[in-house]
Every structure is written in structure tokens, then in C-alpha cells.
Protein backbone atom coordinates (compact mmCIF):
# COMPACT_ATOMS: atom_id res chain seq x y z
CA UNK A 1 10.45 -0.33 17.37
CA UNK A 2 9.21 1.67 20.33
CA UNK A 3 6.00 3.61 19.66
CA UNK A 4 5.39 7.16 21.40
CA UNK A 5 1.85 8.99 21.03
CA UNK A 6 1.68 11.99 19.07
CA UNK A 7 -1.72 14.28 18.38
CA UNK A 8 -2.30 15.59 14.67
CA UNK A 9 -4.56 17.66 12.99
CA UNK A 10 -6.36 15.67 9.51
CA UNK A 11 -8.59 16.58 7.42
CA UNK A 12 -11.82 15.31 8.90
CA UNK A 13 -13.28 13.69 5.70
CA UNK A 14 -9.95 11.83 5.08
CA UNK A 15 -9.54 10.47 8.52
CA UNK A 16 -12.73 8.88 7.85
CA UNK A 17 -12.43 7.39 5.02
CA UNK A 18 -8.99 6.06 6.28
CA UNK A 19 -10.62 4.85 9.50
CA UNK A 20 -13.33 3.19 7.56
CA UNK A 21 -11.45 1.60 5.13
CA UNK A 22 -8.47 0.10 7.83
CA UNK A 23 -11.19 -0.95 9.97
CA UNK A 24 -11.10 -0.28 13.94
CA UNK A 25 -7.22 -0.46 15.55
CA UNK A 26 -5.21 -0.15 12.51
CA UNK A 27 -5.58 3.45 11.89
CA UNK A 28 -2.36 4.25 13.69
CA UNK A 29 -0.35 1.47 11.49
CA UNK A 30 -1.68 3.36 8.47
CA UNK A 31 -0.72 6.59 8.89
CA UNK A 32 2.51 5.05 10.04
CA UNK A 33 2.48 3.61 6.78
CA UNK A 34 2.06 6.51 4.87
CA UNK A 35 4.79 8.44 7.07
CA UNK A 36 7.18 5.49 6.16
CA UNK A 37 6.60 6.11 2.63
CA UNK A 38 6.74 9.78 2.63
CA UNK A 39 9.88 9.92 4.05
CA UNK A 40 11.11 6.86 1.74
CA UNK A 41 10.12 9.36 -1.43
CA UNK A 42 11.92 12.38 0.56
CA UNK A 43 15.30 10.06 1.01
CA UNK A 44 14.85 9.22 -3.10
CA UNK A 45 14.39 13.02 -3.90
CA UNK A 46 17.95 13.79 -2.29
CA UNK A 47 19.40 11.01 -3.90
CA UNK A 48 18.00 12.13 -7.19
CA UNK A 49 19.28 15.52 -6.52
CA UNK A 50 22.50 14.16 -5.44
CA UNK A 51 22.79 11.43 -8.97
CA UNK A 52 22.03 14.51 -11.27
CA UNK A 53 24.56 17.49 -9.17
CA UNK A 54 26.91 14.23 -9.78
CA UNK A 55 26.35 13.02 -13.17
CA UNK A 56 23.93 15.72 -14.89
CA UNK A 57 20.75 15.23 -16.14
CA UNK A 58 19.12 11.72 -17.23
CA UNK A 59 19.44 11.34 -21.22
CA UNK A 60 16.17 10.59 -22.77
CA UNK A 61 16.90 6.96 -23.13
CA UNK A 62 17.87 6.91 -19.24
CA UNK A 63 14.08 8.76 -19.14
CA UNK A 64 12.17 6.29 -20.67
CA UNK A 65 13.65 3.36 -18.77
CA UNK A 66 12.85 4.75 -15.23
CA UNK A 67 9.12 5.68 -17.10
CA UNK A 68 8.89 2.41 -17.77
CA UNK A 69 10.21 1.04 -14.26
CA UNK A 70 8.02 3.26 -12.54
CA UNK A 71 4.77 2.13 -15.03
CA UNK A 72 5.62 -1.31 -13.90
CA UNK A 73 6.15 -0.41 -10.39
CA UNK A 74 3.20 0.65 -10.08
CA UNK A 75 1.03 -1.61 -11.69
CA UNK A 76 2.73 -4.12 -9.38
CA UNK A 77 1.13 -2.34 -6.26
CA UNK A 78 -1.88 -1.88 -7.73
CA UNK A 79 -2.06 -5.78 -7.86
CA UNK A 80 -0.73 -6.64 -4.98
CA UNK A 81 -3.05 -4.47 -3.30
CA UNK A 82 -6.14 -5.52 -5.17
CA UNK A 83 -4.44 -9.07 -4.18
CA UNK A 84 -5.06 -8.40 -0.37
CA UNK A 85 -8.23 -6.98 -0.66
CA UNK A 86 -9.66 -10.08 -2.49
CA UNK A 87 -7.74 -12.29 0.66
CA UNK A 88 -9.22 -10.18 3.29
CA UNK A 89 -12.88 -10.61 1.43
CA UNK A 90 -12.25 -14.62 1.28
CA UNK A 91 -10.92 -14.57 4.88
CA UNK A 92 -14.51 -12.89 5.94
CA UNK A 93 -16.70 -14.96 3.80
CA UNK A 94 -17.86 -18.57 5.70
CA UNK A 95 -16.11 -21.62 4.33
CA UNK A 96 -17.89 -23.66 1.66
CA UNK A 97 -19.12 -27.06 2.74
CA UNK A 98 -17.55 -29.59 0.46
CA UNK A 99 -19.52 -32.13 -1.60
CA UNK A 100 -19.43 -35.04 1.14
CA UNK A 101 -20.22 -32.19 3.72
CA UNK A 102 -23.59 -31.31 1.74
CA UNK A 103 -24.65 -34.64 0.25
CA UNK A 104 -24.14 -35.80 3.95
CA UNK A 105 -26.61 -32.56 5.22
CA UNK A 106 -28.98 -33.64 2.43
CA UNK A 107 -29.41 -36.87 3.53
């Protein structure tokens, strides 16, 4: 996809923390990131919209499914991002020398 710079205003404190926690470089792919998403939950909105001017209103049964879709959802992304942050930590942490590696060091 071709990229084009734009300049926008953020909240000082948030850029920050964003910046600090993406590291240096991948500021830009974050916020892209959160754009992506954004306009991912604006597309769902209209199709909501759309699914209940179509059909009417979700029955309470219908409710408690998508509750429960969602709940899983989400718990899904929490682990999958708790997932990378634990691979990223391992990535930055020196390899262990294996037991032939130290016995040989020892000796």
C-alpha cells in the first residue's frame, strides 16, 4: 500500500506512552493500526444499523450470544497480545548456554 505523510495533533502524554511502548520507528505502524481498527468498528456500526433497520432489534437470546462472542473475543486478544509481549521479552533476553556449553566453560 502506498504511504503519504500526514501531520496530527495528539495528546502529548499519549503519544508518549505510545512512542515508548512501540519502541523507536514503529510509531507510525501503530497509529496506523489503531486507524485500521477504528474504521473496522465504524464499517460494523453501519452494518449493525443496517441488520437491525432490516430485521429489528436482537432478541435477548440473540443478546447474550454476541455478549458472549464478544467476552471471548476479547479475552482472545488479550492473550494473544500478552503472547507477543512474552516473545518480544525472550527475543531480547541472551540465549541460555546448554549443559555441554557450560560443563565445557567449567572445565
Amino acid at each position: 500500500m502506498a504511504t503519504k505523510k500526514y501531520t496530527v495533533t495528539l495528546p502529548e502524554e499519549l503519544a508518549e506512552e505510545i512512542r515508548a511502548k512501540v519502541g523507536p520507528g514503529e510509531f507510525s505502524a501503530y497509529v496506523t493500526q489503531a486507524i485500521q481498527r477504528q474504521r473496522e468498528q465504524d464499517r460494523l456500526g453501519e452494518l449493525v444499523a443496517w441488520m437491525v433497520e432490516e430485521n429489528g432489534p436482537l432478541t435477548d437470546e440473540e443478546r447474550a450470544a454476541a455478549d458472549a462472542e464478544f467476552r471471548e473475543n476479547e479475552r482472545w486478544h488479550r492473550e494473544r497480545e500478552a503472547r507477543e509481549i512474552r516473545e518480544r521479552a525472550e527475543a531480547a533476553l541472551p540465549e541460555a548456554p546448554t549443559p555441554a556449553e557450560r560443563q565445557a566453560e567449567a572445565a
